[in-house]
Protein backbone atom coordinates (compact mmCIF):
# COMPACT_ATOMS: atom_id res chain seq x y z
CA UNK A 1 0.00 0.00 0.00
CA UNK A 2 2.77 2.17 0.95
CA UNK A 3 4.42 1.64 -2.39
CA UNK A 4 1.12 2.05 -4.36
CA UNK A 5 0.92 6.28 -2.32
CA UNK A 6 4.26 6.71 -3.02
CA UNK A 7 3.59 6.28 -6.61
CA UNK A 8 0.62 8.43 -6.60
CA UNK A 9 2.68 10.99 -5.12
CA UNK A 10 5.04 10.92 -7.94
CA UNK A 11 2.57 10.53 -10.71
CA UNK A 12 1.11 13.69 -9.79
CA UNK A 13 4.72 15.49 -9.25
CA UNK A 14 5.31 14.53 -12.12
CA UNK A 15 2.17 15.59 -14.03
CA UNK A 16 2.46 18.95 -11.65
CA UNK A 17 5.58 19.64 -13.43
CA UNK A 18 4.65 18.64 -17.23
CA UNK A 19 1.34 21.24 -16.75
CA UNK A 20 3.86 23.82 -15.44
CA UNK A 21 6.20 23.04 -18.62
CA UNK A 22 3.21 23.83 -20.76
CA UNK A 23 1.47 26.75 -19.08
CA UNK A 24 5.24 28.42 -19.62
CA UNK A 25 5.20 27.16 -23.63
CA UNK A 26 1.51 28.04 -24.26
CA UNK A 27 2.00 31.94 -22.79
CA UNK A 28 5.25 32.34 -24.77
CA UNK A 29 3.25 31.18 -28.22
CA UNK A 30 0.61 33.56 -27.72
CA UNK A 31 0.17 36.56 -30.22
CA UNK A 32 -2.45 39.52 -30.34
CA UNK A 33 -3.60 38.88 -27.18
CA UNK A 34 -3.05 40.58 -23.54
CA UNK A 35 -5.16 37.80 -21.54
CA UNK A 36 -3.73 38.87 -17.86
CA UNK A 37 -1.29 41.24 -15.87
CA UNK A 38 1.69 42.30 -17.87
CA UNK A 39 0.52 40.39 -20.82
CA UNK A 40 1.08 36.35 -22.08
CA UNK A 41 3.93 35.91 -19.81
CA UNK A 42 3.86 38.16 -17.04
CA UNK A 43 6.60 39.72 -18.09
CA UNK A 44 5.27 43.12 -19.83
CA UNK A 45 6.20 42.24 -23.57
CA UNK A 46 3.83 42.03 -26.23
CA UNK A 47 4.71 39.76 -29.51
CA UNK A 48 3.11 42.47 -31.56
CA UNK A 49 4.60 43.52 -34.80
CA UNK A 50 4.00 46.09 -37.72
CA UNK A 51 3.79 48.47 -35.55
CA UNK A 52 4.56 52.12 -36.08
CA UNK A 53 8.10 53.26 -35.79
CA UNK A 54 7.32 56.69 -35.23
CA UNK A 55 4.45 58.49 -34.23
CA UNK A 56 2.47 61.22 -36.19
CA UNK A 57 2.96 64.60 -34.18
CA UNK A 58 -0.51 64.95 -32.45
CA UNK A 59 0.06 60.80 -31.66
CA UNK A 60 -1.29 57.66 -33.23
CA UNK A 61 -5.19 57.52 -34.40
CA UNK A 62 -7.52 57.02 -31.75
CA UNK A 63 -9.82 53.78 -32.58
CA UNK A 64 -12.32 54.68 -30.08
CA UNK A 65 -12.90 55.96 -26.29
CA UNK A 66 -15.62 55.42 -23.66
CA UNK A 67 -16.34 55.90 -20.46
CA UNK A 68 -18.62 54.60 -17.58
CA UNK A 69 -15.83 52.44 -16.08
CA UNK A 70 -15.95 54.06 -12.88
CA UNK A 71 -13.29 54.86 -10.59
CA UNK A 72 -9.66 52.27 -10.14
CA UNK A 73 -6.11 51.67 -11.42
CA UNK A 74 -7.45 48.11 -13.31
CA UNK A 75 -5.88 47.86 -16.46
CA UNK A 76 -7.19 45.58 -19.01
CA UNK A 77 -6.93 41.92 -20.56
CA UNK A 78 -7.87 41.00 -23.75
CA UNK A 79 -8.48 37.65 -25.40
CA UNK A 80 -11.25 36.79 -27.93
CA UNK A 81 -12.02 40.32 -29.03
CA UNK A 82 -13.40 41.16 -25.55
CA UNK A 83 -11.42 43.28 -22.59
CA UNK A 84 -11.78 42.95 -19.20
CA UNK A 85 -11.37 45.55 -16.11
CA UNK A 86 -12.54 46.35 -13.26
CA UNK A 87 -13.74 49.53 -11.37
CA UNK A 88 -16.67 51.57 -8.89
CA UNK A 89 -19.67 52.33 -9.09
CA UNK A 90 -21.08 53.50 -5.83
CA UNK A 91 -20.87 51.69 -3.10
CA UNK A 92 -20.06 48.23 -5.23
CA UNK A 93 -16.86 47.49 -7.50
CA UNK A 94 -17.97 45.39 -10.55
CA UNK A 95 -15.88 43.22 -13.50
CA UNK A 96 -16.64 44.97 -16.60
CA UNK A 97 -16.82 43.44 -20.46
CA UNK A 98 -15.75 45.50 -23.53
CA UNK A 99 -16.24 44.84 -27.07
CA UNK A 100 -12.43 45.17 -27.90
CA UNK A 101 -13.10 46.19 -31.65
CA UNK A 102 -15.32 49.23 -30.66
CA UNK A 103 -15.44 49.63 -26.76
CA UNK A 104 -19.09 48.74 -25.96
CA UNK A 105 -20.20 47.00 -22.98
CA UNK A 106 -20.79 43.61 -23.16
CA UNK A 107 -21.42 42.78 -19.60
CA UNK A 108 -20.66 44.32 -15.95
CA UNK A 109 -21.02 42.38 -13.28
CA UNK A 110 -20.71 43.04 -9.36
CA UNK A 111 -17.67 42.07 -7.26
CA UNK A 112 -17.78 43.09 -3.50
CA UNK A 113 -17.79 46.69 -2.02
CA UNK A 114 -16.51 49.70 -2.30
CA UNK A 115 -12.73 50.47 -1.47
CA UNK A 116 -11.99 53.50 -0.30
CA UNK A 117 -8.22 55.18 0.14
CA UNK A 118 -6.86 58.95 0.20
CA UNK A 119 -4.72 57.43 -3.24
CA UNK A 120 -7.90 56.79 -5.04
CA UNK A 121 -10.73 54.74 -4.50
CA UNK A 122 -11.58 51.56 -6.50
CA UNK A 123 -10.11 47.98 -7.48
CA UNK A 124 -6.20 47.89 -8.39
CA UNK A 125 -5.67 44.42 -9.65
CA UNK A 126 -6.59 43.46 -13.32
CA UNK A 127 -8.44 40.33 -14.16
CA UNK A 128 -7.26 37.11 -15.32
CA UNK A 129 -8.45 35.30 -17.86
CA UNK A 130 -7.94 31.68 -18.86
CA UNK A 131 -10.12 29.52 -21.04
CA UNK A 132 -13.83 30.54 -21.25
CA UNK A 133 -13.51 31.91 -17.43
CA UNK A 134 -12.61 35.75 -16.10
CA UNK A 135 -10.58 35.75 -12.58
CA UNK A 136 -11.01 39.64 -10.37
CA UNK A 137 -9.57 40.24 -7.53
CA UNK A 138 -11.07 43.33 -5.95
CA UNK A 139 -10.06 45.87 -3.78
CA UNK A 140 -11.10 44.37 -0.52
CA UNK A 141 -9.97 41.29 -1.33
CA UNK A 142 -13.39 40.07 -3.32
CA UNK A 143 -12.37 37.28 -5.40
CA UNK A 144 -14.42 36.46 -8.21
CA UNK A 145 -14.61 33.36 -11.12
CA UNK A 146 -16.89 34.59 -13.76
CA UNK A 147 -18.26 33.48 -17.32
CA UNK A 148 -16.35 35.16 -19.59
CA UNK A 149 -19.25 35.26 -22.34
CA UNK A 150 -21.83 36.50 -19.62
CA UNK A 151 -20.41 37.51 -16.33
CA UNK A 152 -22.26 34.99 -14.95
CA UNK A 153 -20.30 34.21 -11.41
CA UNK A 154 -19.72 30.29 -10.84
CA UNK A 155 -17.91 31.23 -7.27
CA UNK A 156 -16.62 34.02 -5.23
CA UNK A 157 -14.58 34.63 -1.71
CA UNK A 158 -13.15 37.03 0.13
CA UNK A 159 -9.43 36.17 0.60
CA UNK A 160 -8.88 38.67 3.25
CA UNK A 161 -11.62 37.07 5.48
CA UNK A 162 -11.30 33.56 4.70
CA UNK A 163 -7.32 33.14 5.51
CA UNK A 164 -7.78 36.02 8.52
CA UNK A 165 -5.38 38.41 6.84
CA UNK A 166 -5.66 42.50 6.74
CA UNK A 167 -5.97 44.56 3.96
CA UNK A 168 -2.81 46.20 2.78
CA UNK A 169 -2.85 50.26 3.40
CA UNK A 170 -3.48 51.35 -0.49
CA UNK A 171 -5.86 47.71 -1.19
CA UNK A 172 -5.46 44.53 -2.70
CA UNK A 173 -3.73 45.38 -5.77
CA UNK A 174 -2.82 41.50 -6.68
CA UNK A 175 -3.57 40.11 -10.25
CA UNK A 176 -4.48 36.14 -9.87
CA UNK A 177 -2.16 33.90 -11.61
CA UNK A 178 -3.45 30.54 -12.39
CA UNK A 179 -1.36 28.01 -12.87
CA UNK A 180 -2.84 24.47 -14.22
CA UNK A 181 -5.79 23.88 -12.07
CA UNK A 182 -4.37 26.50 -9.65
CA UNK A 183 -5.27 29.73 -8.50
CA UNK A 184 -1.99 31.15 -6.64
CA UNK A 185 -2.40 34.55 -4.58
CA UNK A 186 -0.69 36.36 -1.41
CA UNK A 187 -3.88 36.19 0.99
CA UNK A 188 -1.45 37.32 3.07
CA UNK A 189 -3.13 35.07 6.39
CA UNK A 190 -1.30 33.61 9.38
CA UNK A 191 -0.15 30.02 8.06
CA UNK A 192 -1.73 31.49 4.89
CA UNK A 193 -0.02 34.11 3.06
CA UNK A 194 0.43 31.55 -0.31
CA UNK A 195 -2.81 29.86 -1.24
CA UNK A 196 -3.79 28.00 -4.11
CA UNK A 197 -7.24 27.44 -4.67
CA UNK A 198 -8.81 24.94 -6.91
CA UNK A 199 -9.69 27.64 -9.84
CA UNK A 200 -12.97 25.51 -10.69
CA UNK A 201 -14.58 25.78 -7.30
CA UNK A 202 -12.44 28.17 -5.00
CA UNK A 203 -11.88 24.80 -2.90
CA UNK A 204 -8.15 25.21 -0.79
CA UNK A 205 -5.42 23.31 -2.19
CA UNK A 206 -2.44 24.15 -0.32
CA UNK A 207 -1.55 27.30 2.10
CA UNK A 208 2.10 28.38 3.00
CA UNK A 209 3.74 30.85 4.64
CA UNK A 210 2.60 33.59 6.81
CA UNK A 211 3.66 37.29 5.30
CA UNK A 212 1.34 39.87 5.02
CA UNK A 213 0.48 40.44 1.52
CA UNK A 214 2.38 42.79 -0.55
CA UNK A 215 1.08 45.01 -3.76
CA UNK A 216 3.18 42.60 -6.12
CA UNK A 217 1.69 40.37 -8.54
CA UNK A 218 3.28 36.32 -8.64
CA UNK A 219 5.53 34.91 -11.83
CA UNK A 220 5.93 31.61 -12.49
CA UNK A 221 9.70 30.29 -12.56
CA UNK A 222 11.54 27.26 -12.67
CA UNK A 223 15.12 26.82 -11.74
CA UNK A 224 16.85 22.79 -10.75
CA UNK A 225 13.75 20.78 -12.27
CA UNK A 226 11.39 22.83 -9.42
CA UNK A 227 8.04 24.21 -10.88
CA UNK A 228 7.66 27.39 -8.55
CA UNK A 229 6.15 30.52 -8.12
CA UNK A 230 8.15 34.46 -7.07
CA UNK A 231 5.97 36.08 -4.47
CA UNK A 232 7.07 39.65 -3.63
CA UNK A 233 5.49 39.89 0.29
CA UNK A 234 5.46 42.75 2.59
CA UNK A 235 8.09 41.11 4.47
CA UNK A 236 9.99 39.45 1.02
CA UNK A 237 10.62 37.99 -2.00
CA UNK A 238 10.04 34.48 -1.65
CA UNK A 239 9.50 31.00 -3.74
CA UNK A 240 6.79 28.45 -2.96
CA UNK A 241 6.85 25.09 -4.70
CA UNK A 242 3.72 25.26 -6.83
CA UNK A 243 2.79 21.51 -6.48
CA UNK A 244 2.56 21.55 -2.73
CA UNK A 245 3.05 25.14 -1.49
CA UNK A 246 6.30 24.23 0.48
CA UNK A 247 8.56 27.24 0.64
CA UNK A 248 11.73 27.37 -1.55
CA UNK A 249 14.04 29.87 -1.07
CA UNK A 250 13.66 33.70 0.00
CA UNK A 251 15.37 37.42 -0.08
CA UNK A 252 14.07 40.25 2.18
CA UNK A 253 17.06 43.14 1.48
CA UNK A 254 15.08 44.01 -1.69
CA UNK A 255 11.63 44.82 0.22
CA UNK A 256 11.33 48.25 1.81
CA UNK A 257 8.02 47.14 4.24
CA UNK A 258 5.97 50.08 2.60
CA UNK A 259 4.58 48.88 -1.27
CA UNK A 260 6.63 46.07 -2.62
CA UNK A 261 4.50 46.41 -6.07
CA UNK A 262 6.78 45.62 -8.51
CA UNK A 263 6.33 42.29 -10.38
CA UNK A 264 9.33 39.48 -10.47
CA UNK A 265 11.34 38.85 -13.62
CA UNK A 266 12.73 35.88 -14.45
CA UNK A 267 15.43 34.85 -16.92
CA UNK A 268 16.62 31.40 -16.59
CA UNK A 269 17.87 30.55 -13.33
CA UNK A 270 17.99 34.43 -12.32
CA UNK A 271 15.27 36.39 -10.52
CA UNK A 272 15.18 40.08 -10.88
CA UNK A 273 13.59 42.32 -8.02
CA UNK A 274 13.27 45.68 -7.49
CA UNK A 275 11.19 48.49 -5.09
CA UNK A 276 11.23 52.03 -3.95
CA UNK A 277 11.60 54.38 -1.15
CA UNK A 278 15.12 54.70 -1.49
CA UNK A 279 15.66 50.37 -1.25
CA UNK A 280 16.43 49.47 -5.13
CA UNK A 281 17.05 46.32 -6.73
CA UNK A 282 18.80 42.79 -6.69
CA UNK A 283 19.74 39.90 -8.94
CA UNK A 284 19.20 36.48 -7.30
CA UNK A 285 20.89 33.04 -9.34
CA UNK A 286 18.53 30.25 -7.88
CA UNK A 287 20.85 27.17 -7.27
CA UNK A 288 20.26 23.58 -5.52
CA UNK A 289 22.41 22.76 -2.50
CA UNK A 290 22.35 19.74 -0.46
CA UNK A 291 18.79 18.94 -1.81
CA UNK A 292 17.82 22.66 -1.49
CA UNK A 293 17.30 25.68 -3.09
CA UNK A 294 19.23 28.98 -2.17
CA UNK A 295 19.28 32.34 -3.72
CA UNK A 296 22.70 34.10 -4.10
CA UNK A 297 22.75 37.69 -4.50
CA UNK A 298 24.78 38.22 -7.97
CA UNK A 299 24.25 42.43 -6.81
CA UNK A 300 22.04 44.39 -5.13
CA UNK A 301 21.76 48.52 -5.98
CA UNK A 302 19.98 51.68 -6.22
CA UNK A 303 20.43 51.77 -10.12
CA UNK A 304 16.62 50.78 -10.36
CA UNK A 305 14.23 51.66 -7.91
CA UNK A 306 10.65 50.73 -9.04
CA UNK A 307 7.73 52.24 -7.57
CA UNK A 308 3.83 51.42 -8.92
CA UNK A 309 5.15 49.84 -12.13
CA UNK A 310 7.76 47.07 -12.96
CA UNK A 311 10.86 46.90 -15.87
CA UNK A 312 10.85 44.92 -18.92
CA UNK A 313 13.96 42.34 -20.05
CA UNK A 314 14.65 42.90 -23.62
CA UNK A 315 17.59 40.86 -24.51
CA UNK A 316 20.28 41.87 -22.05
CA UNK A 317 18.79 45.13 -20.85
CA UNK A 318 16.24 46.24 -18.53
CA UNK A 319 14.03 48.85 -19.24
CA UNK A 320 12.37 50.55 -16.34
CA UNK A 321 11.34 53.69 -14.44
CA UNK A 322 13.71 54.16 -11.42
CA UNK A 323 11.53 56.11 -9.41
CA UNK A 324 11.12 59.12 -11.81
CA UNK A 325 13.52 58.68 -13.94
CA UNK A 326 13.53 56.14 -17.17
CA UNK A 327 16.34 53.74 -16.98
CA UNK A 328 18.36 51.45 -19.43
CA UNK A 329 20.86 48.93 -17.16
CA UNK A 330 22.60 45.67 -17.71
CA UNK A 331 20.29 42.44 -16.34
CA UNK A 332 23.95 40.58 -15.83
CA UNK A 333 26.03 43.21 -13.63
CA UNK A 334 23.07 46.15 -12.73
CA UNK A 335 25.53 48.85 -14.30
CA UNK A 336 23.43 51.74 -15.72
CA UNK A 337 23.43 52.14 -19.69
CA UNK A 338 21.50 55.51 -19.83
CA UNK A 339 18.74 57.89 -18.20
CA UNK A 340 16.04 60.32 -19.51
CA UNK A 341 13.40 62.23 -17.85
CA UNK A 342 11.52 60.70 -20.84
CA UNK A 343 7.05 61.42 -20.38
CA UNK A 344 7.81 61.67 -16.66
CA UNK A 345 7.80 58.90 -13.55
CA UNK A 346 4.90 56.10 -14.83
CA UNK A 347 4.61 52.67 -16.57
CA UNK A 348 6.06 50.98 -19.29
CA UNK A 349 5.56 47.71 -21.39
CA UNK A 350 7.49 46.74 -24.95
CA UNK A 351 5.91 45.82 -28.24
CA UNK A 352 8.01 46.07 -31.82
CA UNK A 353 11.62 46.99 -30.82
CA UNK A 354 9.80 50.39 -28.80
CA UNK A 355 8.96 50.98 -25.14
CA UNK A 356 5.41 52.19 -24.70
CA UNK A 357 5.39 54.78 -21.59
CA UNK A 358 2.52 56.26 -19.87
CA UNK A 359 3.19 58.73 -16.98
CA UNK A 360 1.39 59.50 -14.51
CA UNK A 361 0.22 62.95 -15.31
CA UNK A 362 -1.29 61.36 -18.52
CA UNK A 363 1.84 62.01 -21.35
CA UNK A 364 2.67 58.83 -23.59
CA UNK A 365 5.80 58.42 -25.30
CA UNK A 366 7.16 56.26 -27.87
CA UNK A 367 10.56 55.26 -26.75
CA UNK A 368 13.48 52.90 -29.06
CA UNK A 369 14.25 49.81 -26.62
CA UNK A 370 18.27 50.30 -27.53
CA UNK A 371 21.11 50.62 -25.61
CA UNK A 372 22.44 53.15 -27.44
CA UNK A 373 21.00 56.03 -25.42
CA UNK A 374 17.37 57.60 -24.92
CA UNK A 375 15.71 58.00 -28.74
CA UNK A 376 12.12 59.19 -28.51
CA UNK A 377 9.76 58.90 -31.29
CA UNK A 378 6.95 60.95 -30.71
CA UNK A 379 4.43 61.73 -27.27
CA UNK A 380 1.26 62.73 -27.14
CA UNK A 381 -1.04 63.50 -24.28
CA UNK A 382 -4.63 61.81 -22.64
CA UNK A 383 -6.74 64.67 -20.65
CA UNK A 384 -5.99 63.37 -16.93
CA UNK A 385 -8.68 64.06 -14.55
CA UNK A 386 -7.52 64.42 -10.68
CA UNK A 387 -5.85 61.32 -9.85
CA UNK A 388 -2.64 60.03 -11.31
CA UNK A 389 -3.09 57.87 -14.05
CA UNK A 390 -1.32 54.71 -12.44
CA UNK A 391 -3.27 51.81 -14.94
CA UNK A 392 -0.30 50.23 -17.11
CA UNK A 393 -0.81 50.55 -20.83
CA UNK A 394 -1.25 47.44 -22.94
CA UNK A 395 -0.51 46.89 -26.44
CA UNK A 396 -2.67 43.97 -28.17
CA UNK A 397 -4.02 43.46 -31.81
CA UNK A 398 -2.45 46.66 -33.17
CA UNK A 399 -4.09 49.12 -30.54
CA UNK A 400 -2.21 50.73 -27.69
CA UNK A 401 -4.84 50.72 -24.80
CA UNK A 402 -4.69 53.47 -21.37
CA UNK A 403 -7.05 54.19 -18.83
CA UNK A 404 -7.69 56.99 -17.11
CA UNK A 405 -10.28 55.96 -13.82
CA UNK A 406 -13.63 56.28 -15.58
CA UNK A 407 -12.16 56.66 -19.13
CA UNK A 408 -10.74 53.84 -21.67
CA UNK A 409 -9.10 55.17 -24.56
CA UNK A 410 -7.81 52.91 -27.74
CA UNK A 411 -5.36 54.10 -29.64
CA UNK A 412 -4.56 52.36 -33.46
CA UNK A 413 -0.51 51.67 -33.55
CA UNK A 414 -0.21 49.34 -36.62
CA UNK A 415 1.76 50.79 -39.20
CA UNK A 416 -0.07 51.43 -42.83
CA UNK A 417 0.58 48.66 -45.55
């Protein structure tokens, strides 16, 4: 009997592992979609091309805008011609369904109540979306599995109340990542800060750890044959094996204990990590000892400080905002390449050999991902109402896409044939 467990056990490691090999390859082959945070992979890069090289003086055409999404920092996913966000309405924050091709609602659909914060009221985090299902994780902690095609809700929980945690100052800002069957997020509860739910029923699968949650959104990674997942804590940066939650390896110089926020990047056996208020960043090489894991720092600096958004890897380089300033330095040694004041401190992602940046007074700027210093081809500006505008910008089926609270605005980036 003991024999036949054991053999369970390693069926299902081993299946564990062969899902996680696939979730990794199917993200990477995705094109013209923007079906979660940061894109196919997490990782801010978009595997657009024909894009414009250089923008028109007055910016790239807009498509379409409309409004009505109420207030939040949600960004938007897109798969299957519709977009997802999130925002408030009232005293309730609701998942919201776009036509992508025109911007008309398709469905909106309530998700717990209202958030309120001196920074802006409203849900942060930006849905998930995987198969024929939408994932929203609100700004109390309201977690939500919806019908994609209706918003009809098959289950919902509150993660903040189930796994006894508190809500982090500025709100649950967390984007779900689902891994296989697996929902992963930072409940941030005693002897549950890592849970993974079962993503078809909300059901607990494994809990680990006992951080308070951060404002960072999970990656998934793999370094010595161990499927894992890169959880940026309050207290942290930390690794949780993703088939049974058991905790890995971890790094705490990198977090600053007031908004870790910045995603993970990974890059084969390397783990980038980076916050503000004055901490900066580090490069971790993930190795197995004695049957272990163990993260070596390779460096740790103030060459990149994130703050609300994260850097992108483009070949050897990382792109990113260092606090205000826009920032080209080496992934290997964290020596910078270049700076530029560029559009101003915001948000970046990469699409066609350019950076796409959005700052936070509402300015958008075309920017040349070289190393070969800051070349800018062409800005334009969104009307900005109070607020800053903190949602990310997203590039997906030719359109450049930025939010503004209650406005959505789509702008056409595909260069003419």
């Amino acid at each position: 009997m003991k024999a036949l467990l054991n053999l369970k056990s390693l069926l299902l490691a081993t299946l564990a592992l062969l899902l996680f090999s696939f979730w990794i390859t199917a993200k990477t082959e995705v094109s013209g979609e923007w079906p979660q945070w940061r894109g196919p992979r997490r990782d801010g890069i978009s595997t657009e091309t024909g894009l414009l090289k250089q923008w028109p003086p007055d910016g790239p055409p807009q498509a379409w805008k409309t409004n009505g999404l109420g207030n939040g920092y949600s960004t938007v996913s897109i798969t299957k011609g519709r977009l997802f966000t999130m925002g408030l309405k009232g005293n309730r924050e609701f998942v919201i369904a776009l036509d992508a091709g025109d911007g008309k609602p398709l469905w909106v659909q309530a998700n717990g109540g209202r958030f309120s914060n001196d920074r802006g009221d409203g849900p942060r985090g930006t849905p998930t979306v995987d198969g024929d299902r939408v994932y929203a994780l609100g700004g109390n902690g309201d977690l939500s599995c919806l019908d994609a095609a209706s918003g009809k809700i098959f289950w919902s929980l509150n993660v903040v109340e189930k796994f006894g945690g508190s809500n982090p100052h500025w709100g649950t800002s967390e984007s779900p990542l689902i891994l296989g069957d697996q929902l992963l997020v930072n409940a941030g509860g005693p002897s549950a800060s890592i849970v993974a739910l079962n993503k078809k029923d909300g059901s607990v699968i494994w809990k680990s750890g006992s951080d308070s949650a951060g404002y960072s959104s999970a990656i998934p990674f793999e370094a010595a044959g161990v499927p894992q997942a890169v959880f940026f804590t309050h207290q942290r940066a930390m690794a949780v094996d993703v088939r049974n939650g058991n905790p890995l390896w971890d790094y705490s110089q990198v977090a600053n204990r007031t908004a870790n926020v910045a995603t993970p990047i990974v890059k084969g056996n390397k783990v980038f990590l980076s916050s503000d208020y004055g901490t900066g960043c580090a490069l971790l090489e993930i190795k197995a000892e004695g049957g272990k894991l163990r993260a070596q720092e390779i460096y740790f600096n103030q060459n990149m400080k994130n703050h609300h958004s994260s850097s992108v890897l483009i070949g050897d380089t990382l792109y990113g905002f260092s606090s205000a300033i826009l920032t080209a330095m080496r992934f290997e040694d964290g020596e910078v390449i270049w700076k530029d004041r560029s559009v101003g401190k915001g948000s970046l992602v990469f699409a066609d050999g350019h950076l796409y940046c959005f700052s936070e007074k509402g300015v958008v700027g075309l920017v040349e991902a070289t190393p070969n210093g800051y070349q800018e081809k062409g800005r334009f500006s969104i009307p900005q109402e109070s607020l800053p505008t903190w949602s990310h910008p997203v590039v997906a089926g030719g359109r450049l896409y930025l939010r503004d609270q209650d406005n959505l605005y789509a702008f056409d980036v595909r260069a003419k044939k």
